[in-house]
C-alpha atoms as a PDB file:
ATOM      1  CA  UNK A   1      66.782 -30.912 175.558  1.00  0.00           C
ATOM      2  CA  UNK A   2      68.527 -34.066 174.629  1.00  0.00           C
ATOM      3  CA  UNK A   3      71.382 -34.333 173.676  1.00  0.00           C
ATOM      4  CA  UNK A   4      71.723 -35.837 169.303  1.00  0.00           C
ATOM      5  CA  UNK A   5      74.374 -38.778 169.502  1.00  0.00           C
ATOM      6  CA  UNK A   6      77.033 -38.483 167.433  1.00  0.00           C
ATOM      7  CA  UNK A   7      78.083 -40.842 164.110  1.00  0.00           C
ATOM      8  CA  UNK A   8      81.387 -41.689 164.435  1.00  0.00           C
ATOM      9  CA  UNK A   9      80.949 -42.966 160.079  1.00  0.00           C
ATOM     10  CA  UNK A  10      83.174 -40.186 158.259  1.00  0.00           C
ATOM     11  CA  UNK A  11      84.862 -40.048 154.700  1.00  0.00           C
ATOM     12  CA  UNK A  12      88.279 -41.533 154.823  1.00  0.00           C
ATOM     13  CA  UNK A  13      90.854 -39.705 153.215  1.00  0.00           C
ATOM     14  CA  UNK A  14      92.066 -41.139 149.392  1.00  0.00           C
ATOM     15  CA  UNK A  15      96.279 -40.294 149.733  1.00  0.00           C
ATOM     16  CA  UNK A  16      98.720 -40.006 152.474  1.00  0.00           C
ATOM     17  CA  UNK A  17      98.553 -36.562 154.271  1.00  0.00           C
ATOM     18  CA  UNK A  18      95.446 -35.658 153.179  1.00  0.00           C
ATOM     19  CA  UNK A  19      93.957 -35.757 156.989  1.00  0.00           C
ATOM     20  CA  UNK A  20      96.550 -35.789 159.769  1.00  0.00           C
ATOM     21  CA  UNK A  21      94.845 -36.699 163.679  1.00  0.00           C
ATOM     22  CA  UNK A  22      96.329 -34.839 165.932  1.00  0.00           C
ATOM     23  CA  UNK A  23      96.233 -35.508 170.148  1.00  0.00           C
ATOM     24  CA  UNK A  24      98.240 -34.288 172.849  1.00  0.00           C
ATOM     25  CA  UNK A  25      98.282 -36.344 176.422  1.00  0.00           C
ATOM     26  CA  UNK A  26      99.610 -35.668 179.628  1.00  0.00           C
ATOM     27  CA  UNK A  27     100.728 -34.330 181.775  1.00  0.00           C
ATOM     28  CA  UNK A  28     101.326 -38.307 183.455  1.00  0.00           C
ATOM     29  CA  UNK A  29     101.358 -39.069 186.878  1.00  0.00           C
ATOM     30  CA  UNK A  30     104.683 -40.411 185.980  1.00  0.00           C
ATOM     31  CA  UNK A  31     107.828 -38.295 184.618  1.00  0.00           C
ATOM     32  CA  UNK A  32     109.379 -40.488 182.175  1.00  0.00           C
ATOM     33  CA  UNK A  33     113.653 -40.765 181.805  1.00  0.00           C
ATOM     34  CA  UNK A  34     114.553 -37.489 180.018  1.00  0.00           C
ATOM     35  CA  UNK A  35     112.103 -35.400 182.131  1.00  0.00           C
ATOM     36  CA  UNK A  36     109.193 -36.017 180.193  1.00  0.00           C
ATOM     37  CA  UNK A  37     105.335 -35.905 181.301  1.00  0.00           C
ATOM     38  CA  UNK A  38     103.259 -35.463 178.051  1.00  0.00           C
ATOM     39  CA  UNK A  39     103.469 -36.901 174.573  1.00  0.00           C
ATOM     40  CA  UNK A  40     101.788 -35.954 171.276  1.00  0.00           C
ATOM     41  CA  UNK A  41     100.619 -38.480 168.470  1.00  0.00           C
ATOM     42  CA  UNK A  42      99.965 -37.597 164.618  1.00  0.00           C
ATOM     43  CA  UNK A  43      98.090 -40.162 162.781  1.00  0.00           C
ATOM     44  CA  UNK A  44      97.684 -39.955 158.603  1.00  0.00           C
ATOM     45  CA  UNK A  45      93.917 -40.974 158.397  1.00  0.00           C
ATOM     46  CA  UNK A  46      94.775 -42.847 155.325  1.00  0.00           C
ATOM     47  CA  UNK A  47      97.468 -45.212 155.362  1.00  0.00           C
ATOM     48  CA  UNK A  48      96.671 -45.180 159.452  1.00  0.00           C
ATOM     49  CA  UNK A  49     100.473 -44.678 160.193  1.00  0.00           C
ATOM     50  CA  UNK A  50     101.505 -42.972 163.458  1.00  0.00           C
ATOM     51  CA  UNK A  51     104.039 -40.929 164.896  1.00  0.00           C
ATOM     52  CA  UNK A  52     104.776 -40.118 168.674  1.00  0.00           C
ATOM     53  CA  UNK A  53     106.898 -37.532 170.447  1.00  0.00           C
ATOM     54  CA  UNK A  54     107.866 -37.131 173.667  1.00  0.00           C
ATOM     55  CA  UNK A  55     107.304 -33.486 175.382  1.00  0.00           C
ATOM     56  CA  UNK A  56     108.309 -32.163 178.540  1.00  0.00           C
ATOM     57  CA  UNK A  57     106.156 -29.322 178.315  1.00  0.00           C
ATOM     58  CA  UNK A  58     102.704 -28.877 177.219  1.00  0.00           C
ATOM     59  CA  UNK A  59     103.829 -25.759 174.497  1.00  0.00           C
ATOM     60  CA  UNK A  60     106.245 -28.194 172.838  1.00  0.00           C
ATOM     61  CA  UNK A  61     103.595 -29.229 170.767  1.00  0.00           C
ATOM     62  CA  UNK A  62     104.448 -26.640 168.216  1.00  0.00           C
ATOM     63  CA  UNK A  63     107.515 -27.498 167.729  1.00  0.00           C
ATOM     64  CA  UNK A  64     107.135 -31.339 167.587  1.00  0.00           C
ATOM     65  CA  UNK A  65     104.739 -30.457 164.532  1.00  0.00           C
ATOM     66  CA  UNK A  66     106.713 -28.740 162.651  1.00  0.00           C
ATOM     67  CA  UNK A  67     109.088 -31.053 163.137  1.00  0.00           C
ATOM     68  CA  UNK A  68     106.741 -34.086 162.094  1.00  0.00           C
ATOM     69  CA  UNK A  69     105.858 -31.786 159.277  1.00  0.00           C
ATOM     70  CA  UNK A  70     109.104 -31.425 157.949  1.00  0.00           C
ATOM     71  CA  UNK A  71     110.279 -35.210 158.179  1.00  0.00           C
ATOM     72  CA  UNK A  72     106.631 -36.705 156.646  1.00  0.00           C
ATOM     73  CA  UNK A  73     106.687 -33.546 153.954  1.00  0.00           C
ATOM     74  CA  UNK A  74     110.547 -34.255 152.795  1.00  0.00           C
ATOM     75  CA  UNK A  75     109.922 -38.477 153.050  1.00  0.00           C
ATOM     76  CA  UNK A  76     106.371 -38.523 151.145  1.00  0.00           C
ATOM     77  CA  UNK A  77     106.956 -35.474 148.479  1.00  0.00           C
ATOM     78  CA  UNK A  78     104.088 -34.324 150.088  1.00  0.00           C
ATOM     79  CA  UNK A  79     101.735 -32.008 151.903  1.00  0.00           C
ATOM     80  CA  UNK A  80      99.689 -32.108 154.782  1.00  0.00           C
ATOM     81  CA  UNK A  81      95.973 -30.303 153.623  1.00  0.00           C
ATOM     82  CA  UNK A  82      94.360 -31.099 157.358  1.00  0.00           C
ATOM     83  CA  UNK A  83      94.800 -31.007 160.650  1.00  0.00           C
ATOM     84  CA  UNK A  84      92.298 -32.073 162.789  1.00  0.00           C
ATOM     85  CA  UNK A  85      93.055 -31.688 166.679  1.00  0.00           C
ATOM     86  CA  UNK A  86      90.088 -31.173 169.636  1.00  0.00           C
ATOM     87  CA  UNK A  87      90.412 -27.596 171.363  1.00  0.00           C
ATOM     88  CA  UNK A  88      93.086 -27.894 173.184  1.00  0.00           C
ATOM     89  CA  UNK A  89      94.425 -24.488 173.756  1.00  0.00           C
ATOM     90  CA  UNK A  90      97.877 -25.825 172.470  1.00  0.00           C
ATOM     91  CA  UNK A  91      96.026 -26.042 168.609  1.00  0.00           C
ATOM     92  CA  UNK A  92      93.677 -22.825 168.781  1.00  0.00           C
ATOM     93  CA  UNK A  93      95.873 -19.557 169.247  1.00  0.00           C
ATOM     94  CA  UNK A  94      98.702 -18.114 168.758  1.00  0.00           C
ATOM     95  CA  UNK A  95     101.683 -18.692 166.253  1.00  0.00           C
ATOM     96  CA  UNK A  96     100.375 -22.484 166.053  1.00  0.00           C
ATOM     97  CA  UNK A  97      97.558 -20.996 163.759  1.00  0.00           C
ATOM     98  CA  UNK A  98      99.219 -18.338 161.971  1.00  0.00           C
ATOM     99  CA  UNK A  99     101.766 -21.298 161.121  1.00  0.00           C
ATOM    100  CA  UNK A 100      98.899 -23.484 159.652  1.00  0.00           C
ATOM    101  CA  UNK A 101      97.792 -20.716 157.897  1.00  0.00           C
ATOM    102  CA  UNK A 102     100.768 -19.277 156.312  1.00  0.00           C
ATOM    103  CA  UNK A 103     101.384 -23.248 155.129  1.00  0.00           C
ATOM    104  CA  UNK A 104      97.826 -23.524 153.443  1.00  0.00           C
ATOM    105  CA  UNK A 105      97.105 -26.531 156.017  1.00  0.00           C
ATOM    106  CA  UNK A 106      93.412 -26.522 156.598  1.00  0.00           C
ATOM    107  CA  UNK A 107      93.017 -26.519 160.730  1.00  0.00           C
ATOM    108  CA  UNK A 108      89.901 -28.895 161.840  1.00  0.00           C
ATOM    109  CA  UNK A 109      88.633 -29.281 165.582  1.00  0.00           C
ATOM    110  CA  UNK A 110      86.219 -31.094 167.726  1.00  0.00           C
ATOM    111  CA  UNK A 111      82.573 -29.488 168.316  1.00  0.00           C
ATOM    112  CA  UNK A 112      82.745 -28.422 172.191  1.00  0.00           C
ATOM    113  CA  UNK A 113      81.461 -31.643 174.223  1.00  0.00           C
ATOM    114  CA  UNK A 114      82.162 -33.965 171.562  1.00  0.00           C
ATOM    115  CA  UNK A 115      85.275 -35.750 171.990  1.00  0.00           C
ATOM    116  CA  UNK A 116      84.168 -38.414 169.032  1.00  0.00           C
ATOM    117  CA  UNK A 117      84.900 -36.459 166.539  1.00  0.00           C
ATOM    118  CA  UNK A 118      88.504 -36.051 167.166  1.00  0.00           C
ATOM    119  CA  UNK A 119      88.034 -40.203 167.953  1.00  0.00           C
ATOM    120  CA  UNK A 120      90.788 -41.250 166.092  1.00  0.00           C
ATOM    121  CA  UNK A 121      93.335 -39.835 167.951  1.00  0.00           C
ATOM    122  CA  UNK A 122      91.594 -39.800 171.216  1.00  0.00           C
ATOM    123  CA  UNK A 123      91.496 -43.760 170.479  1.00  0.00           C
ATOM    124  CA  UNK A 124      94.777 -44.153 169.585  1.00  0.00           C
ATOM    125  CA  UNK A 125      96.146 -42.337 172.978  1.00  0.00           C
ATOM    126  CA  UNK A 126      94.172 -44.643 174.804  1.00  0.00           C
ATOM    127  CA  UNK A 127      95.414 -47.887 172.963  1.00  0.00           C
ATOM    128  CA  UNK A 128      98.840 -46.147 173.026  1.00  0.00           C
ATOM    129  CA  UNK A 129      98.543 -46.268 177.159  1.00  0.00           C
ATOM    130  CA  UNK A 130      96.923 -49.295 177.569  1.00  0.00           C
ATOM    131  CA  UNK A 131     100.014 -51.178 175.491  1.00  0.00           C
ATOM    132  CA  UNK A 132     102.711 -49.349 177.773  1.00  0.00           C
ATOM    133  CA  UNK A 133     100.753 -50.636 181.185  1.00  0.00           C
ATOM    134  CA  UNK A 134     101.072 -53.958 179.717  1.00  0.00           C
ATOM    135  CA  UNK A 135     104.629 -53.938 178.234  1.00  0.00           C
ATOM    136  CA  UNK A 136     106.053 -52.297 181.592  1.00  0.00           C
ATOM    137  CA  UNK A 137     104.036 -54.984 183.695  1.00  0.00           C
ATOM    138  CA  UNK A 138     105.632 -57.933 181.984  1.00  0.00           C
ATOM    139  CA  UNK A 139     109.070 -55.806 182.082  1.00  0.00           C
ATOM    140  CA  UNK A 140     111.354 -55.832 185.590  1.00  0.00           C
ATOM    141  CA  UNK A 141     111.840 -52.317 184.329  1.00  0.00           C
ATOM    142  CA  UNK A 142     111.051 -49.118 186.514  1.00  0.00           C
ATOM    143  CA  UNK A 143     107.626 -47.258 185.168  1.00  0.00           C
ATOM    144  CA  UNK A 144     110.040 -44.198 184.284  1.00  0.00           C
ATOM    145  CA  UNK A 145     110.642 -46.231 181.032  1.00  0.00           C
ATOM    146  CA  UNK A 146     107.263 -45.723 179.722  1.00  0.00           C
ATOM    147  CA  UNK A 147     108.582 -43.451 177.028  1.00  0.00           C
ATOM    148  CA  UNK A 148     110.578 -46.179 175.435  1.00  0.00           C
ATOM    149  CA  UNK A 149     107.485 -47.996 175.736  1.00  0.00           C
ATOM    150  CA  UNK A 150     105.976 -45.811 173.855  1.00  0.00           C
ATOM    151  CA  UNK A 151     108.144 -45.525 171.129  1.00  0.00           C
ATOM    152  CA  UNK A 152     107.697 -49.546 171.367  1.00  0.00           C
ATOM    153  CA  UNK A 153     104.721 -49.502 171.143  1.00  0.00           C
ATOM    154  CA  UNK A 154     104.198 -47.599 168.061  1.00  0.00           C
ATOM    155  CA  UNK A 155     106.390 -49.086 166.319  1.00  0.00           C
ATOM    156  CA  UNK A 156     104.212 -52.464 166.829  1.00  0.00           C
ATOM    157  CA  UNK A 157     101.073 -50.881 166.126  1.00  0.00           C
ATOM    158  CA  UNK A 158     102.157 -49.083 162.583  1.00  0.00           C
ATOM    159  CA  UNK A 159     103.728 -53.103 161.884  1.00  0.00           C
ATOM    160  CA  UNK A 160     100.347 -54.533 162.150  1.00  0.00           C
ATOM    161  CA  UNK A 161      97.275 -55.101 159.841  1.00  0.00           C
ATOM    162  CA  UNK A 162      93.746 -54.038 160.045  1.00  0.00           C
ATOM    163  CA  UNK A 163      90.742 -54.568 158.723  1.00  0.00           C
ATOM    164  CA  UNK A 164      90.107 -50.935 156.610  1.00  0.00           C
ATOM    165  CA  UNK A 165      93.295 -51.921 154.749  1.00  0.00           C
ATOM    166  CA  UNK A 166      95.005 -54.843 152.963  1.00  0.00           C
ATOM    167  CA  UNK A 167      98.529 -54.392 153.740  1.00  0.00           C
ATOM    168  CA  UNK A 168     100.228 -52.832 157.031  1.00  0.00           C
ATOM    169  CA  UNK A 169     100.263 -49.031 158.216  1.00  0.00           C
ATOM    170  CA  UNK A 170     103.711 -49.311 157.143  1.00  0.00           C
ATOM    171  CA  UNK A 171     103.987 -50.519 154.243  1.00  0.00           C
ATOM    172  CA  UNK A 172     101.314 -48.188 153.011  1.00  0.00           C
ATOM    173  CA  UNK A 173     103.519 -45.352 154.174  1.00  0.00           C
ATOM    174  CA  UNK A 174     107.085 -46.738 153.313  1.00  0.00           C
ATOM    175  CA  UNK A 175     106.638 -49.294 150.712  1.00  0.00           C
ATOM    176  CA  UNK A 176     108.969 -51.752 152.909  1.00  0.00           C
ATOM    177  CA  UNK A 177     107.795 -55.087 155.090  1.00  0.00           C
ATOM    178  CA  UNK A 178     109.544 -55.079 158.523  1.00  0.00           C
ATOM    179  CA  UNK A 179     110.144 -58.798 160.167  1.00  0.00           C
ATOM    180  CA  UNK A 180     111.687 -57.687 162.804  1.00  0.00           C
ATOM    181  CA  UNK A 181     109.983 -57.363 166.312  1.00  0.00           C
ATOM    182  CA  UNK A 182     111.107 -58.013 169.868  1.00  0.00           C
ATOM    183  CA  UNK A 183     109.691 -58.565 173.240  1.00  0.00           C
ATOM    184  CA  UNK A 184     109.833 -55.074 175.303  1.00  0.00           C
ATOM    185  CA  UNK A 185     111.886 -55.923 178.253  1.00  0.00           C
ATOM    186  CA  UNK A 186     113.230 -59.133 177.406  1.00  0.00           C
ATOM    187  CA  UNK A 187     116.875 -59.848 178.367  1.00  0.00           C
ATOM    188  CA  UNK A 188     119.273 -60.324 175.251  1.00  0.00           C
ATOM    189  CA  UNK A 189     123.639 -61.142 175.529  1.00  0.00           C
ATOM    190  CA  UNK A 190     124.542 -57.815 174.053  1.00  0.00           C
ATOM    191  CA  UNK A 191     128.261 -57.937 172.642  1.00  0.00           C
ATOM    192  CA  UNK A 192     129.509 -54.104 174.236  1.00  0.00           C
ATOM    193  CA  UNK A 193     132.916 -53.428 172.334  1.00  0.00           C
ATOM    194  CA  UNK A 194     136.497 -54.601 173.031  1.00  0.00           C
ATOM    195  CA  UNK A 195     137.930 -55.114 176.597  1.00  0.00           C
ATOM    196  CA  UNK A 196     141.531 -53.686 177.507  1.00  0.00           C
ATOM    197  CA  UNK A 197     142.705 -57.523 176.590  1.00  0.00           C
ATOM    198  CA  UNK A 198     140.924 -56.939 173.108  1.00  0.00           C
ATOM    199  CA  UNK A 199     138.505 -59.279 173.687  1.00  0.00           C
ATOM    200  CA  UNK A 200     134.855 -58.738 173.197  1.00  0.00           C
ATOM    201  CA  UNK A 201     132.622 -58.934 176.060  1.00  0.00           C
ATOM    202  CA  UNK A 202     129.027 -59.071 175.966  1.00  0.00           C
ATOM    203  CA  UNK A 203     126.789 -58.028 179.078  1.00  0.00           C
ATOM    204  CA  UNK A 204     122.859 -58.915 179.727  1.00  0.00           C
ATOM    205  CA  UNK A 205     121.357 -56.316 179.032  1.00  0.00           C
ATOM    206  CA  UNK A 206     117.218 -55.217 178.584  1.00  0.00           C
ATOM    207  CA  UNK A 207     115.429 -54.505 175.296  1.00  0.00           C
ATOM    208  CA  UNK A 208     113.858 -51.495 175.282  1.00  0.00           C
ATOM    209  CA  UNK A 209     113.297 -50.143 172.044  1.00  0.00           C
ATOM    210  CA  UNK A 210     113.745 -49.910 168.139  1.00  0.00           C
ATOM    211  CA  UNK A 211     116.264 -46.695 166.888  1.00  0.00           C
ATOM    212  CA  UNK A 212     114.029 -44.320 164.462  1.00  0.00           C
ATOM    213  CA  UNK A 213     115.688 -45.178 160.749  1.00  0.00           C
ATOM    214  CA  UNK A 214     118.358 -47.191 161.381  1.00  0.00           C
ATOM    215  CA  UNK A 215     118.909 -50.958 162.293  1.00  0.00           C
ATOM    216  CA  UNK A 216     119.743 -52.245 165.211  1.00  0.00           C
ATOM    217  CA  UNK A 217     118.058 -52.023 169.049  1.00  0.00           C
ATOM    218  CA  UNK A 218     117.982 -50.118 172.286  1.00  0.00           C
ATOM    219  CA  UNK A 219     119.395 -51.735 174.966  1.00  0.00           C
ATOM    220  CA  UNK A 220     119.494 -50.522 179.242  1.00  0.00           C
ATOM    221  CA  UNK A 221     122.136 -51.868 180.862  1.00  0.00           C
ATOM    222  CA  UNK A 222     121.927 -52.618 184.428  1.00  0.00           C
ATOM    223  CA  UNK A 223     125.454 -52.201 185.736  1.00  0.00           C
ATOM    224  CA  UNK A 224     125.681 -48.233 183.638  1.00  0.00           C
ATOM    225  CA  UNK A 225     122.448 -47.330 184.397  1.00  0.00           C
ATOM    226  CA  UNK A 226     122.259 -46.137 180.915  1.00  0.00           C
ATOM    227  CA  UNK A 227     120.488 -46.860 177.786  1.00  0.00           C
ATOM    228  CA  UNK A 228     122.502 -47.785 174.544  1.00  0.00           C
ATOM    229  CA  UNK A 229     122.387 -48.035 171.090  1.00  0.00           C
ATOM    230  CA  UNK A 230     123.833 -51.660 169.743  1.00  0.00           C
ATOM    231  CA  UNK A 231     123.526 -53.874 166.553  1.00  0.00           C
ATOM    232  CA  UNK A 232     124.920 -57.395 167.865  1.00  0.00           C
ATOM    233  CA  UNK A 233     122.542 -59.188 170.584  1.00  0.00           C
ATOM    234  CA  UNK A 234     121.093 -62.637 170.927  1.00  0.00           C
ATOM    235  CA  UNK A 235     117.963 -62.157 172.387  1.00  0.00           C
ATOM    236  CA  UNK A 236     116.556 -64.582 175.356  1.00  0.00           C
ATOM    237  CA  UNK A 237     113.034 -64.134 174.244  1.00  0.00           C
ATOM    238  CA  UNK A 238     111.549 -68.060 174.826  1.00  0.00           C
ATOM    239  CA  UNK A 239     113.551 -67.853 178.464  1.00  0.00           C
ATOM    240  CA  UNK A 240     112.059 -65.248 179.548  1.00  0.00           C
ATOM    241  CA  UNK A 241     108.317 -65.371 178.481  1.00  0.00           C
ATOM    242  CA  UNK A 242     108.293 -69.011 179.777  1.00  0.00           C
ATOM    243  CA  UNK A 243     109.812 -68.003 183.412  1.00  0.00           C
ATOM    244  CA  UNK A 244     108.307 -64.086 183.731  1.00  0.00           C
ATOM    245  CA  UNK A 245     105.373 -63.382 186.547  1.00  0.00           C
ATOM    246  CA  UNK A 246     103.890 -59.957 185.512  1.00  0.00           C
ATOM    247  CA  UNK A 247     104.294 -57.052 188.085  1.00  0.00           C
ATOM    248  CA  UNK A 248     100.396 -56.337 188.980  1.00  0.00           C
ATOM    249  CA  UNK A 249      98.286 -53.674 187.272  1.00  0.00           C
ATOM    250  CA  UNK A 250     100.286 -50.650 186.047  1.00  0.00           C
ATOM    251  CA  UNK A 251      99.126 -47.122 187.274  1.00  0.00           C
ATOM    252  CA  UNK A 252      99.756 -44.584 184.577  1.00  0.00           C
ATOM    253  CA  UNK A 253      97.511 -42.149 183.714  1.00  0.00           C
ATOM    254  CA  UNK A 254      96.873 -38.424 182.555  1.00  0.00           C
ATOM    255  CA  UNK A 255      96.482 -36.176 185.426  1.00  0.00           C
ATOM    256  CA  UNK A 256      94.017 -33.283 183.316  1.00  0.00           C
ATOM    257  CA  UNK A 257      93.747 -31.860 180.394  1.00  0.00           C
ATOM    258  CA  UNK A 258      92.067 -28.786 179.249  1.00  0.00           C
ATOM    259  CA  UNK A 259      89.763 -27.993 176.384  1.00  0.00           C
ATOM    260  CA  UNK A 260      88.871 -24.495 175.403  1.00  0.00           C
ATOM    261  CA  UNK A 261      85.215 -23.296 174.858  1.00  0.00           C
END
């Protein structure tokens, strides 16, 4: 018998949380800093805004959902009405559905053997990956910093337009315009505090991400071995760009997943 292909054409939804994609991926060949090996993405299907968490275990996904739930349901005056996830066993049993249910949310999943219609998110995961590959190869970075990459990389992706809508994924979802972006990895003079002769003293330092809600910038310092939170830096963007080889081809990748019947 052959097999009918599938239409990937579906009704978009009209308002923000009326369709949430849902995707979890990992574990990765590669534990990022913090312990982590999988992450989980939400995605409203209308204003195309994302969110990302970082797991270290597969059965964390519950809880980063009810967590996204909260902070989306509390910033939006909101609720979410579906959830649409493929059949991973982490959506289908258990006290994930008896949550869904008990909060009216209407649970959605993929037909078994096809993947498409679960697309957005499965698309998004990939596009999510292939960014941190690229961002870590033009980094001098270790690959264990792919989950600041990630968080990067959202960030950039929710920032730009597309062609279903006029304005960006995040305006649509927070009615503000951001203008500020930086290079992933790029060196910047960070100013770190007040020396014993009260002086301040600034260190080079690496970019490596955007804090969630507040201004300012992630920075890893070499000489700590630590990452750091810091609102004064003059970035060495042009510099670095003009002088930086790439490291070759990143391998990152999801070892399995699993899909229940």
């Amino acid at each position: 018998m052959t097999k009918r292909s599938f239409t990937t054409k579906g009704t978009r939804a009209t308002k923000c949380l009326g369709l949430i994609h849902t995707d979890v991926c990992g574990p990765m060949n590669i534990q990022a800093r913090g312990g982590y090996e999988y992450f989980i993405t939400f995605k409203d299907d209308y204003p195309r805004f994302g969110y990302v968490y970082l797991m270290r275990h597969k059965s964390d996904a519950f809880d980063m959902f009810k967590a996204f739930k909260v902070e989306v349901e509390n910033q939006l005056e909101k609720h979410i009405k579906i959830l649409r996830s493929d059949r991973g066993g982490e959506y289908l049993f258990g006290e994930f559905q008896i949550y869904l249910i008990d909060n009216g949310i209407i649970s959605q999943f993929s037909a078994l053997g096809t993947p498409q219609q679960n697309g957005v998110a499965e698309r998004r995961n990939r596009t999510l990956l292939d960014m941190v590959r690229y961002m870590l190869s033009y980094s001098t970075l270790t690959n264990s910093f792919w989950g600041y990459a990630l968080q990067t990389a959202i960030y950039i992706l929710n920032d730009l337009p597309s062609k279903s809508i006029p304005q960006t994924s995040h305006e649509l979802w927070t009615g503000r315009s951001l203008q500020h972006l930086r290079i992933f990895g790029c060196p910047a003079h960070v100013l770190k505090g007040k020396t014993e002769k009260m002086k301040s003293s600034s260190e080079i330092c690496i970019f490596v991400g955007h804090p969630k809600g507040t201004k300012g910038y992630y920075f890893y310092s070499p000489s700590d071995l630590k990452v750091f939170f810091s609102t004064n830096a003059k970035f060495l963007e042009k510099d670095y760009m003009n002088n930086f080889v790439p490291k070759s081809r990143i391998v990152m990748n999801e070892l399995s997943g699993d899909t229940i019947p």
